[in-house]
Protein backbone atom coordinates (compact mmCIF):
# COMPACT_ATOMS: atom_id res chain seq x y z
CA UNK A 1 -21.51 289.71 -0.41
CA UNK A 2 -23.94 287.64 1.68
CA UNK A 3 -26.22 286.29 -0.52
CA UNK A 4 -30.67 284.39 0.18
CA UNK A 5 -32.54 283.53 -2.69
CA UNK A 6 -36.14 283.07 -2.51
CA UNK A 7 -37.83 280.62 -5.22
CA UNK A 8 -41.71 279.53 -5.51
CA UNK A 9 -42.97 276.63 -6.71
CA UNK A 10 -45.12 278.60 -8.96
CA UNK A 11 -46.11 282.08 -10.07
CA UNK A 12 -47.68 283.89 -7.39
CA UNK A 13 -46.53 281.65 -4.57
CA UNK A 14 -45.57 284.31 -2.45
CA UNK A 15 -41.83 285.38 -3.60
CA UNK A 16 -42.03 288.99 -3.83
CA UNK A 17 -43.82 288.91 -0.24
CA UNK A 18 -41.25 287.01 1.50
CA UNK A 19 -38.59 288.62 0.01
CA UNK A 20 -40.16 292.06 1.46
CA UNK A 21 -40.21 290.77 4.73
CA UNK A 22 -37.34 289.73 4.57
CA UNK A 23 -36.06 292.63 3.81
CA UNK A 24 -37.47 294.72 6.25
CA UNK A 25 -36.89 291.71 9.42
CA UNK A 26 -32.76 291.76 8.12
CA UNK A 27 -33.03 295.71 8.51
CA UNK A 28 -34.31 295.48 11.98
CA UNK A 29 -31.02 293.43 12.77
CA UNK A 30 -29.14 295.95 11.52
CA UNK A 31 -27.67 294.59 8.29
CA UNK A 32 -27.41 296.78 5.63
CA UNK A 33 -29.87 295.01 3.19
CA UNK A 34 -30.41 295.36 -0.88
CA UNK A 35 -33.39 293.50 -2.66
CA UNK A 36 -32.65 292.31 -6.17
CA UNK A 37 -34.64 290.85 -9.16
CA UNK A 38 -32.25 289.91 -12.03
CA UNK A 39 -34.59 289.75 -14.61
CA UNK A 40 -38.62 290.83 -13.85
CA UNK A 41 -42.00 290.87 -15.69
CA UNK A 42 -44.33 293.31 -15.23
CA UNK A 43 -46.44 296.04 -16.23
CA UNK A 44 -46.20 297.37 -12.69
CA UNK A 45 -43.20 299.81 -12.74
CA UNK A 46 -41.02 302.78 -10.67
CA UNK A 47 -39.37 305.52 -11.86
CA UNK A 48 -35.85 306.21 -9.92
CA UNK A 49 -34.31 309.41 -8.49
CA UNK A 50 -32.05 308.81 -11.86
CA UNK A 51 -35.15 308.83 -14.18
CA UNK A 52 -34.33 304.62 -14.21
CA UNK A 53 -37.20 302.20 -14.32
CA UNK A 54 -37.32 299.19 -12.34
CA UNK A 55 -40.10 296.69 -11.13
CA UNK A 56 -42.66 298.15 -8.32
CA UNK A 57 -42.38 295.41 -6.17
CA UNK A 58 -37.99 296.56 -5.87
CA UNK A 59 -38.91 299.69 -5.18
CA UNK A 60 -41.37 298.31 -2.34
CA UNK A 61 -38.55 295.82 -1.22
CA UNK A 62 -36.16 298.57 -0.89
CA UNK A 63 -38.63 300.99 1.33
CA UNK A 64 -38.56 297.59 3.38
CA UNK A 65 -35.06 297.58 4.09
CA UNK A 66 -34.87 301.59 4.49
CA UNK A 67 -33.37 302.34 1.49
CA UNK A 68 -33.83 304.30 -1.88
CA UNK A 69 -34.38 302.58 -4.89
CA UNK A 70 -32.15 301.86 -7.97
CA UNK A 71 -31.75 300.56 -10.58
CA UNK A 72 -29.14 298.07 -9.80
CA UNK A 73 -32.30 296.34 -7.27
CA UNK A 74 -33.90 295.03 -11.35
CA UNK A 75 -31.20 295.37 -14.00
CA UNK A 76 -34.03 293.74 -16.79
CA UNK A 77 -37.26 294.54 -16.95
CA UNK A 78 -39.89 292.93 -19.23
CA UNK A 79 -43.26 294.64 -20.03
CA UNK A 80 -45.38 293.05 -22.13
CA UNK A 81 -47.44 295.06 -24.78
CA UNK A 82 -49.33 292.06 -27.03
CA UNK A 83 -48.88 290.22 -30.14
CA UNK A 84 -46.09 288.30 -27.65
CA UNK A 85 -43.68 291.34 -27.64
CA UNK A 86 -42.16 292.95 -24.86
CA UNK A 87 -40.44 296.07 -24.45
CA UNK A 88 -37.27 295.56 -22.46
CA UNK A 89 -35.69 298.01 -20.11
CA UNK A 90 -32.44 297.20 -19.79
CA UNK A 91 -30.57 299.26 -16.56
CA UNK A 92 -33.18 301.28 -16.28
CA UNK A 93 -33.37 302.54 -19.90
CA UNK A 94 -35.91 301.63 -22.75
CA UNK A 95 -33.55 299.28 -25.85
CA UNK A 96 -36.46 297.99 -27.82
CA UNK A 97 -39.30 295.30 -28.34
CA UNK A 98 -38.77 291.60 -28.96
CA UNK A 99 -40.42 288.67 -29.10
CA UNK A 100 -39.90 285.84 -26.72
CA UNK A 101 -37.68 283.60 -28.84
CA UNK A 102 -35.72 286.46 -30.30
CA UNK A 103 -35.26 287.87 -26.85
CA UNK A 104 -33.14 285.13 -25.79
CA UNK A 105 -31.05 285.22 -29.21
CA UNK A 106 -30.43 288.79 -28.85
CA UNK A 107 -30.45 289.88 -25.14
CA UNK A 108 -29.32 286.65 -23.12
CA UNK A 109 -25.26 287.48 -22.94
CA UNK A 110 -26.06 290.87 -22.59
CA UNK A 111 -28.95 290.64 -19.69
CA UNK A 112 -26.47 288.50 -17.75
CA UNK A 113 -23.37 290.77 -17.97
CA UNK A 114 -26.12 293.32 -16.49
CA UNK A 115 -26.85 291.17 -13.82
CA UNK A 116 -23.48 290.42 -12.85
CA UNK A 117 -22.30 294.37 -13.30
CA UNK A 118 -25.41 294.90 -10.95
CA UNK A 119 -24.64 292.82 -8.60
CA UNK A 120 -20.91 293.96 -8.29
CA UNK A 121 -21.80 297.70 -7.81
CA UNK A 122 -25.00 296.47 -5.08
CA UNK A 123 -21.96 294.62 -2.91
CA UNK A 124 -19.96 298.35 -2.65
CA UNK A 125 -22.72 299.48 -0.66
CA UNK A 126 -24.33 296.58 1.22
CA UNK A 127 -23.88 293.54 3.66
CA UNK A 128 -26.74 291.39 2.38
CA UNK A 129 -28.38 290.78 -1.04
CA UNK A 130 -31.82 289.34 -0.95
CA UNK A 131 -32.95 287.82 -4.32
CA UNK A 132 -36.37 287.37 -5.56
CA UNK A 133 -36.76 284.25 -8.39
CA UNK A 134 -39.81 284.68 -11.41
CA UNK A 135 -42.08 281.78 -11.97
CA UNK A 136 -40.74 278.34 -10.84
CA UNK A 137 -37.42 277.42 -11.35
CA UNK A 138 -38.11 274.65 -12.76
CA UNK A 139 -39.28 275.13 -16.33
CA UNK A 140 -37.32 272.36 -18.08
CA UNK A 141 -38.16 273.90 -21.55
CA UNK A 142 -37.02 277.28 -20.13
CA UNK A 143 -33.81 276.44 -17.66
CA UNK A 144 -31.25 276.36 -20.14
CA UNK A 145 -32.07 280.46 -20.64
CA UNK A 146 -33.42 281.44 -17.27
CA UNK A 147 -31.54 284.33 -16.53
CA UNK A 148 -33.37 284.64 -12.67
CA UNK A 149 -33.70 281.46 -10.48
CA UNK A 150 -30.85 278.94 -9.79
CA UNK A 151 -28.46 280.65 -12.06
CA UNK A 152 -28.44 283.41 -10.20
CA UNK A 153 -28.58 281.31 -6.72
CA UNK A 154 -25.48 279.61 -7.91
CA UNK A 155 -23.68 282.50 -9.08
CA UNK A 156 -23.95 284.06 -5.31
CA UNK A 157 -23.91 280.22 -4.03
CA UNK A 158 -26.91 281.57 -1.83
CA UNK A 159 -28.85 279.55 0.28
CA UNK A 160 -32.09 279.55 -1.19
CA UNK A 161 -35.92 279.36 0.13
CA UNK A 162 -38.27 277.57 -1.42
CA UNK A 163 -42.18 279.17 -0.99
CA UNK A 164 -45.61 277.13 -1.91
CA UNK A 165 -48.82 278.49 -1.82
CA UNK A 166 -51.00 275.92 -0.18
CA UNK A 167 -54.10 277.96 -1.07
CA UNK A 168 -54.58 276.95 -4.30
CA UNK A 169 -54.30 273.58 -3.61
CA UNK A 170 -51.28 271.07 -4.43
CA UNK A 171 -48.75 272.27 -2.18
CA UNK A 172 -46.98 269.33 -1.54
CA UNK A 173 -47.24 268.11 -4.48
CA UNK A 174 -45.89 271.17 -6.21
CA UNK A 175 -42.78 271.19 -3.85
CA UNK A 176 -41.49 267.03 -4.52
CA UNK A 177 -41.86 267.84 -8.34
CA UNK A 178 -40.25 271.37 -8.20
CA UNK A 179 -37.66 269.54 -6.17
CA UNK A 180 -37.26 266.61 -8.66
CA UNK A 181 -36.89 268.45 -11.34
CA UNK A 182 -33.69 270.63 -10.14
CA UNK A 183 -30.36 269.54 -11.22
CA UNK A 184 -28.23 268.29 -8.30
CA UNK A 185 -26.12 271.05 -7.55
CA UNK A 186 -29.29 273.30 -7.59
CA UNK A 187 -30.85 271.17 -5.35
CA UNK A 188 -28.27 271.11 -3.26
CA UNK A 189 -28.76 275.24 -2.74
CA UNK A 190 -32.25 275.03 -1.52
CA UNK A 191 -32.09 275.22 2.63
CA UNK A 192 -35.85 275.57 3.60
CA UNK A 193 -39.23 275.13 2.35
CA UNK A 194 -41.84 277.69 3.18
CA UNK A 195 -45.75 277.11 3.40
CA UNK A 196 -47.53 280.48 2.30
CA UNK A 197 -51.24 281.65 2.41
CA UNK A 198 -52.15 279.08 5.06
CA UNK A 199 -55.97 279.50 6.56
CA UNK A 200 -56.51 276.95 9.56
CA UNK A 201 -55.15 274.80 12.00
CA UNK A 202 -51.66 274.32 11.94
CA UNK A 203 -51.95 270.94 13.62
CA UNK A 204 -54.20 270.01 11.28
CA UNK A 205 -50.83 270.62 9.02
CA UNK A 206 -48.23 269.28 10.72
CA UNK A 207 -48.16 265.52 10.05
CA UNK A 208 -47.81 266.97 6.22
CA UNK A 209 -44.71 269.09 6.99
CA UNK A 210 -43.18 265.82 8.81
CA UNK A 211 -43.57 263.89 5.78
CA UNK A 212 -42.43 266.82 3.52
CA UNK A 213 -39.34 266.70 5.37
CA UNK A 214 -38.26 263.16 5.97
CA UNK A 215 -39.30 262.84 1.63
CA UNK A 216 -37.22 265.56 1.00
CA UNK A 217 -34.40 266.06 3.28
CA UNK A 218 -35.13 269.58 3.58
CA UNK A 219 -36.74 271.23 6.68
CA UNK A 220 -40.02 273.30 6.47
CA UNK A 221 -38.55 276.52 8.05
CA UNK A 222 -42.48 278.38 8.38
CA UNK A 223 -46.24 278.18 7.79
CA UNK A 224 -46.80 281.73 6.80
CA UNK A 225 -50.75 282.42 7.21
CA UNK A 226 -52.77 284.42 4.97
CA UNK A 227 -52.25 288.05 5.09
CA UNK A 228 -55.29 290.02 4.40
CA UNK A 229 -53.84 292.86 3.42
CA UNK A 230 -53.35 294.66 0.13
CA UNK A 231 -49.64 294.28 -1.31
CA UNK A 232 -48.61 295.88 -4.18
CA UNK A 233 -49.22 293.18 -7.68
CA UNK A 234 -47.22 292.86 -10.43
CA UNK A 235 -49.11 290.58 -12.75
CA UNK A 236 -53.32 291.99 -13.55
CA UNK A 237 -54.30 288.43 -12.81
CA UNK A 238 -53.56 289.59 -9.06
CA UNK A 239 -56.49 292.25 -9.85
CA UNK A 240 -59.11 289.06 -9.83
CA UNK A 241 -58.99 288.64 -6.30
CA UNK A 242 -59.78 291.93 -5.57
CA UNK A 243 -63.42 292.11 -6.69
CA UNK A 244 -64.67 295.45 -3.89
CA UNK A 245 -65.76 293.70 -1.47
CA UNK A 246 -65.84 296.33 1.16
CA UNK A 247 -69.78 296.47 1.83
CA UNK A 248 -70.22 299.37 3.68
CA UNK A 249 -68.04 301.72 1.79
CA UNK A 250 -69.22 305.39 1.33
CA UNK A 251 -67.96 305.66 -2.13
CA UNK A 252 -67.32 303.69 -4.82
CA UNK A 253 -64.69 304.30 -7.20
CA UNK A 254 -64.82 301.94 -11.00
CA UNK A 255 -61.12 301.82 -12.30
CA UNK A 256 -61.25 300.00 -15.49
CA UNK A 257 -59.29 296.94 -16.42
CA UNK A 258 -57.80 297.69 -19.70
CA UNK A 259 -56.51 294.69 -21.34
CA UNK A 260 -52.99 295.98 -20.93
CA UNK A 261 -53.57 297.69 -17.83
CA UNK A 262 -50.49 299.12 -16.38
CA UNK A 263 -49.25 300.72 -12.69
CA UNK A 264 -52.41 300.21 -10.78
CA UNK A 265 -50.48 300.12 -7.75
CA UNK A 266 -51.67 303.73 -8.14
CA UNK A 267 -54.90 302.84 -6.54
CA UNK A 268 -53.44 300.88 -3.62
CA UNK A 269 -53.65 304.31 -1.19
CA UNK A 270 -57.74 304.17 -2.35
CA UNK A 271 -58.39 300.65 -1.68
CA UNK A 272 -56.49 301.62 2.23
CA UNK A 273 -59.40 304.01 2.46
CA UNK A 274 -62.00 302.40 4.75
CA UNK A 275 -64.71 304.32 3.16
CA UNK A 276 -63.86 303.75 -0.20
CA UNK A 277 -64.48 300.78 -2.27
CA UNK A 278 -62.32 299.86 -5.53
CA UNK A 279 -64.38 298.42 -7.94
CA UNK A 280 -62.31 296.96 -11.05
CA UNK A 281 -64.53 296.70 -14.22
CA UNK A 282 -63.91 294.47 -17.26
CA UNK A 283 -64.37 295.47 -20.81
CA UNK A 284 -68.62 294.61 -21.48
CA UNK A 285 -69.37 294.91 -17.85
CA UNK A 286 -71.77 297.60 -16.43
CA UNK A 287 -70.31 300.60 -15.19
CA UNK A 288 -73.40 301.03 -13.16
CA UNK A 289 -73.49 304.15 -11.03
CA UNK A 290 -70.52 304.42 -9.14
CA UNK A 291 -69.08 307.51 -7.60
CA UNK A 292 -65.90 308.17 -10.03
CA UNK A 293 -64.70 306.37 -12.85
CA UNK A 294 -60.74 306.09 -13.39
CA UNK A 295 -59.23 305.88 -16.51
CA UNK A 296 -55.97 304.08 -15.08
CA UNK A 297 -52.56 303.70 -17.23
CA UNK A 298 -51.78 301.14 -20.01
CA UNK A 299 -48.93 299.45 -21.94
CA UNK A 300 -50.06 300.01 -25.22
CA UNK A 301 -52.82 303.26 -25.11
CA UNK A 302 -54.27 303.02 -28.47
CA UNK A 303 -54.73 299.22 -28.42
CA UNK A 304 -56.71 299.76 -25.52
CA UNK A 305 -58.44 303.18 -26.24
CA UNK A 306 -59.77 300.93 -29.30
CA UNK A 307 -60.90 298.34 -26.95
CA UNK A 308 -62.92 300.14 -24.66
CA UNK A 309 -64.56 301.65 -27.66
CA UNK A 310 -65.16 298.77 -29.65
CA UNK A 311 -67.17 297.06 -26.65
CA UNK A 312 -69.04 300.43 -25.93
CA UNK A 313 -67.52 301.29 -22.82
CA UNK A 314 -65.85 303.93 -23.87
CA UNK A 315 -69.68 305.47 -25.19
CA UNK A 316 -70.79 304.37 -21.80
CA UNK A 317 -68.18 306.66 -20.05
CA UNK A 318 -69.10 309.66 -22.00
CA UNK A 319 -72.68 309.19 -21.34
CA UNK A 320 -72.03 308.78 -17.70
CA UNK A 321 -69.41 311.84 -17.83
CA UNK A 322 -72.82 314.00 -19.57
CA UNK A 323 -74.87 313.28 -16.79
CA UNK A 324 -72.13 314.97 -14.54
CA UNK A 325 -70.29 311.93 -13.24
CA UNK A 326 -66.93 312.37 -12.19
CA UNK A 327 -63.77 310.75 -14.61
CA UNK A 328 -60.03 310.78 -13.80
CA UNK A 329 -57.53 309.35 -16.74
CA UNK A 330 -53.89 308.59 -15.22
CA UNK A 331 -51.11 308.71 -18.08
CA UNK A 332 -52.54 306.32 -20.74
CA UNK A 333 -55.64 306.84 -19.71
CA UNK A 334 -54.96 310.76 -18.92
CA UNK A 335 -54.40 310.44 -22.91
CA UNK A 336 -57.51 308.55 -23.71
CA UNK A 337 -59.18 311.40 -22.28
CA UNK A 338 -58.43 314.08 -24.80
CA UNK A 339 -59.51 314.57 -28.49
CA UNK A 340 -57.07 312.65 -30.25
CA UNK A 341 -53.79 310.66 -30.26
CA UNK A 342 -51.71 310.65 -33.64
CA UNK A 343 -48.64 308.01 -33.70
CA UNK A 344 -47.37 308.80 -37.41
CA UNK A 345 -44.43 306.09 -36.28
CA UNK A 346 -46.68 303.31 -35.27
CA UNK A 347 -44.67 303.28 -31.90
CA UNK A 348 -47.71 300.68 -30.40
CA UNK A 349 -48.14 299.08 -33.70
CA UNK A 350 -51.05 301.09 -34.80
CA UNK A 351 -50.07 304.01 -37.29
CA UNK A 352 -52.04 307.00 -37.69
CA UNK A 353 -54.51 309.27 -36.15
CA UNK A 354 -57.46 308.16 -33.32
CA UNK A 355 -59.94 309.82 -31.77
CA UNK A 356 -60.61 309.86 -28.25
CA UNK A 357 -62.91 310.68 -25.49
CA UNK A 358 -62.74 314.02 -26.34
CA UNK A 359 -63.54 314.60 -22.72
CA UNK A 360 -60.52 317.43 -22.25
CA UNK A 361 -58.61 319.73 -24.72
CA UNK A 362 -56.08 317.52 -25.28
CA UNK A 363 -53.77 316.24 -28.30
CA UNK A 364 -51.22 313.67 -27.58
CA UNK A 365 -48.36 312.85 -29.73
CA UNK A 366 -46.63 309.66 -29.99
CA UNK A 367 -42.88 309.01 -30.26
CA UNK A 368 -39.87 307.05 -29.32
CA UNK A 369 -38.92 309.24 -26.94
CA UNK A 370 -39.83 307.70 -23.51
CA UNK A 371 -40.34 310.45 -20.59
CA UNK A 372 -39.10 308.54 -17.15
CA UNK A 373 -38.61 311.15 -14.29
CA UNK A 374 -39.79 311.78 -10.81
CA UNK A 375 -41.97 315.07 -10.32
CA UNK A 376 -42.37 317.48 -7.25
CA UNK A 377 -45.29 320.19 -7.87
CA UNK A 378 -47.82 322.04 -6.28
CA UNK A 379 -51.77 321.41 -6.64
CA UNK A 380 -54.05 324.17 -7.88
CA UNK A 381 -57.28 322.02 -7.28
CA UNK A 382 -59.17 320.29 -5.76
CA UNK A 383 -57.33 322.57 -2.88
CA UNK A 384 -54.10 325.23 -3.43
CA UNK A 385 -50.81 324.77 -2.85
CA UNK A 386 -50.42 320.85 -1.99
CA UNK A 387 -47.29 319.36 -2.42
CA UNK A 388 -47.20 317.01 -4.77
CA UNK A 389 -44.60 313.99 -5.59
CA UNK A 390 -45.17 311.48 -8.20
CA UNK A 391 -43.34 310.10 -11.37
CA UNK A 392 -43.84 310.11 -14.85
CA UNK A 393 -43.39 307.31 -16.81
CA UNK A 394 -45.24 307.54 -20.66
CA UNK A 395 -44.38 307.38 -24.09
CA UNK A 396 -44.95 310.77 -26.33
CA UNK A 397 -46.37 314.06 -24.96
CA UNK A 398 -49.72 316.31 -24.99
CA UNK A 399 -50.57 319.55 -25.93
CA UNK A 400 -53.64 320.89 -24.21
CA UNK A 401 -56.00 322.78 -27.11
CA UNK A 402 -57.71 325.29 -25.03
CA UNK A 403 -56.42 328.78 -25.75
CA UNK A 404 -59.54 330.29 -27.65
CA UNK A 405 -61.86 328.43 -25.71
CA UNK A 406 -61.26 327.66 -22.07
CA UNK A 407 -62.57 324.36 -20.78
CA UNK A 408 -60.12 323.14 -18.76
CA UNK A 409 -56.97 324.12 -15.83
CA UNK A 410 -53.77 323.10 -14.91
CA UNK A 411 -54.16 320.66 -11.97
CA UNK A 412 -50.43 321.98 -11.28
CA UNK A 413 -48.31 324.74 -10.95
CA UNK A 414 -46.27 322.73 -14.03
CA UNK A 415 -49.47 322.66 -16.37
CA UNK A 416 -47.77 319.68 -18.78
CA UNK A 417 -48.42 317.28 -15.46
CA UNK A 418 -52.25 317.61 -15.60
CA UNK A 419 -55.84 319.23 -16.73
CA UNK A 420 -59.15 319.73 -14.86
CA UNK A 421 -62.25 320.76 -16.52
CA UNK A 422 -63.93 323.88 -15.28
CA UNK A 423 -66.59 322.09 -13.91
CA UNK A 424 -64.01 319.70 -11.86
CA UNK A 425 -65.88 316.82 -13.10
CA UNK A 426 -63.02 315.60 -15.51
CA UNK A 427 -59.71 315.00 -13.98
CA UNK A 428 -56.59 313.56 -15.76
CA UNK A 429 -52.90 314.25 -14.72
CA UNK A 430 -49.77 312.05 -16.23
CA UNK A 431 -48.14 311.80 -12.50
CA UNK A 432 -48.39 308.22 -11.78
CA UNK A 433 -48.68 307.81 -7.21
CA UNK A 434 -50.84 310.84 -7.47
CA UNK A 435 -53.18 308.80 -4.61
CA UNK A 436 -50.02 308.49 -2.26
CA UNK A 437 -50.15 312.22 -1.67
CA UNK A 438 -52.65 312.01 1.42
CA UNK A 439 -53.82 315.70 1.36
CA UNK A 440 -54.63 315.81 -1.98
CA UNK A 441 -56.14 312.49 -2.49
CA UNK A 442 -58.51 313.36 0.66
CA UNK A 443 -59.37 317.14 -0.73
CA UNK A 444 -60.11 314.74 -4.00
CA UNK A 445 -62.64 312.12 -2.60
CA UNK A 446 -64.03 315.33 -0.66
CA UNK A 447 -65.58 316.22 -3.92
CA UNK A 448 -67.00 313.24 -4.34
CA UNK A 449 -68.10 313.20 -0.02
CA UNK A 450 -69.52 316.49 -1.22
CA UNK A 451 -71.69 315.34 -4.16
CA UNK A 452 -73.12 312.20 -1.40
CA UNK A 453 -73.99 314.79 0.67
CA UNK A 454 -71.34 313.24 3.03
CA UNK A 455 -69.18 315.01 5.49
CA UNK A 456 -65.90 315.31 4.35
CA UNK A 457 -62.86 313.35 5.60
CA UNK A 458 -59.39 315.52 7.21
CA UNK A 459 -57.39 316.36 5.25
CA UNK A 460 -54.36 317.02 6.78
CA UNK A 461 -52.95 313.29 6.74
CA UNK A 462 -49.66 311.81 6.03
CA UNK A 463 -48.86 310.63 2.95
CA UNK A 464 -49.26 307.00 2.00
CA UNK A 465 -45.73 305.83 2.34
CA UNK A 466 -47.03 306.43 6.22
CA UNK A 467 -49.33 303.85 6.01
CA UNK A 468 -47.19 301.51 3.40
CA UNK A 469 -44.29 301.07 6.09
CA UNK A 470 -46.71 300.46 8.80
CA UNK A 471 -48.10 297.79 6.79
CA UNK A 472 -44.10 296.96 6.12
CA UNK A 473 -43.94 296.57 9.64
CA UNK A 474 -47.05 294.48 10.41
CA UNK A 475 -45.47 291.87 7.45
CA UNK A 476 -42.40 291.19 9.13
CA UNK A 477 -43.90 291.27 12.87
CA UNK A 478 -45.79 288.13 10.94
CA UNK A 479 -43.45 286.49 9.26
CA UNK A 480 -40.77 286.86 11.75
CA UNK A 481 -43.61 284.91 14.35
CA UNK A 482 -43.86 282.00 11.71
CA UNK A 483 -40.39 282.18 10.04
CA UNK A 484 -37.33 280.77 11.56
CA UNK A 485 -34.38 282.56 9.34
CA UNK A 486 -31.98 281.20 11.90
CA UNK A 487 -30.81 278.47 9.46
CA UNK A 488 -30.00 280.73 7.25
CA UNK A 489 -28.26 283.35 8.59
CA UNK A 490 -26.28 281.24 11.00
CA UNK A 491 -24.08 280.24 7.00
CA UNK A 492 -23.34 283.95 6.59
């Protein structure tokens, strides 16, 4: 199988962008085109049509080359929880925590047999595999056990980009020592350099590049510019350059950054709202008065259902909830919402019974069981019978407490998925890309139009994986302008 590897010089350099566009500019050309991560980070995660979990950004790079996602695209998938553990999903399935050193002890043989096995059954179906590396491959304390970069490169013997983020500074810099610090035969692998996130004057540039080239041997193949556009993340540090900037937004939503904040891709459809702006809020910051506050998923629930009560924002939500604001919990934080979670198996590392917003008629309880599925329901509110499509992806279940008492409705025809309270000022389902459903997410921020004395938006829009491949579309067109792949492709 034809095989391009894209590297950075650092994390977030730009390798899960390029490797979308690249993705969707080889599926123009008619190639039949798989993305593939051997081994990914991330808290950021998609459930499969086979109830597999993979990274969000393979799922994104496989919309990009027209295809449906699998989990043969991200055979190992790390997700940190704290107390430097992971929880490692191995083929799409859930095998256990580890620590970092352990990990490699215990998982190493095993996380490259899945990697190979992955990559045998990906080159049945397709013409082209385009791989994305993690980090820099160039970790000298870390090579020997890197499961992702140049091993995998030489494994495929794929010609292999190299992408810099001159933003931050140190580009060049970055690229001679990334460079110098590959063995030989790695080296020897890497065909182009690529300039990311570049604001300016190219010719201001360009005597640069020509010394980047004649010091390296290697040609600069583009000078991508920036892209001010939303992308899907997969680290939170990503979530500190998105600080709501949006000044003349008619709403304003506060989605809370929980330390172990997880899938908030979720709120990528609301930050493509023009009128909306997506306000993330720390732990001790104000809420202030925004419009809705979102309760958005986490790694580890309890750890941070403590958290946001130990630094009063949790008290702060409640009060703000009292005075008839509007909340919405999304799995983890769908749980935080209820009365209570009891893990009696300490599946997060905390053991016992805790007590929590007690904001709907809920009772979770934790256990090993993971639930990984994709969901197709109907809405009962804000508006009847929406389709709905979303996935589920949480640890333990709930059981809503409301049969003597009434406070709260199914948000679904499925009633497990989702509660409202009566007063639909409490929202909390456990679909995650509940947002992507246009319709309903429209009918939602209605509510909120409503309460603003605002007029209210249509409704009857596409969904957001409209708006996601235009936005697919728009990359390449851009990269394709300031890319030349021709070096490339002319070896396959």
């Amino acid at each position: 199988m034809r095989a391009l590897m894209v590297v950075g010089t650092t994390s977030h350099a730009g390798k899960s962008l390029l490797t979308t566009a690249i993705c969707r500019i080889l599926m123009r050309q008619g190639w039949r085109v798989t993305p593939f991560k051997g081994q990914n980070m991330a808290l950021n995660s998609y459930v499969t049509a086979s109830g597999g979990e993979i990274g969000y950004a393979q799922a994104v790079q496989a919309w990009a080359a027209g295809i449906t996602p699998r989990i043969e695209m991200n055979p190992i998938l790390l997700k940190p929880q704290g107390n430097m553990t992971s929880q490692v999903i191995l083929e799409g399935r859930a095998i256990g925590t580890t620590t970092a050193e352990n990990y490699y002890e215990t998982f190493f043989q095993r996380g490259w047999q899945a990697i190979t096995d992955s990559l045998r059954h990906l080159e049945d179906d397709f013409d082209v595999v385009v791989c994305e590396g993690a980090g820099s491959p160039a970790e000298i304390n870390l090579k020997h056990r890197d499961l992702t970069n140049m091993r995998i490169a030489k494994h495929l013997n794929a010609p292999t980009l190299l992408v810099v983020d001159i933003d931050r500074g140190g580009a060049f810099a970055h690229v001679v020592g990334t460079l110098e610090l590959l063995e030989p035969d790695e080296r020897a692998l890497i065909k182009g350099i690529v300039i990311n996130k570049f604001r300016g004057r190219k010719s201001i540039l360009d005597p640069g590049l020509t010394w980047l080239e004649e010091r390296t041997g290697i040609p600069v193949l583009g000078v991508i510019p920036w892209i001010n556009q939303v992308f899907p993340s997969e680290d939170s540090l990503d979530l500190l350059e998105r600080r709501g900037h949006r000044k003349h937004a008619d709403l304003t939503l506060a989605v809370v950054r929980l330390p172990h904040i997880s899938n908030f891709t979720d709120f990528d459809p609301l930050e493509s709202e023009p009128c909306v702006r997506v306000r993330y809020v720390e732990l001790g910051e104000a809420l202030n008065y925004p419009d809705a506050v979102i309760l958005p998923g986490s790694k580890t629930t309890i750890a941070d259902l403590l958290a946001i009560q130990n630094t009063g924002l949790a008290q702060e939500i409640c009060t703000y909830a009292a005075a008839g604001g509007t909340v919405m919990g999304i799995c983890g934080g769908f749980q935080m919402l209820g009365q209570s979670i009891i893990d009696t198996e300490g599946v997060e590392g905390h053991e016992g019974r805790f007590p929590g917003l007690d904001l709907l008629p809920l009772r979770t309880y934790f256990g090993e069981h993971k639930v990984t599925r994709q969901r197709q329901v109907t809405s009962k509110y804000p508006q009847d019978g929406l389709p709905i499509h979303g996935y589920e992806l949480h640890q333990g279940y709930s059981k809503v407490l409301s049969e003597t008492s009434p406070s709260a409705m199914a948000l679904f025809d499925e009633s497990s998925l989702g509660l409202v309270s009566t007063n639909q000022a409490i929202w909390g389902t456990y679909l995650h890309g509940i947002f992507d459903n246009g319709p309903w997410r429209r009918a939602w921020l209605n509510r909120l139009r409503q309460q603003r004395g605002l007029k209210a938006l249509p409704t009857g829009i596409a969904n957001y994986r409209t708006e996601r491949d235009a936005m697919l579309d728009h990359l390449a067109d851009v990269v394709t302008e300031h890319l030349d792949l021709s070096p490339i492709l002319n070896q396959f």
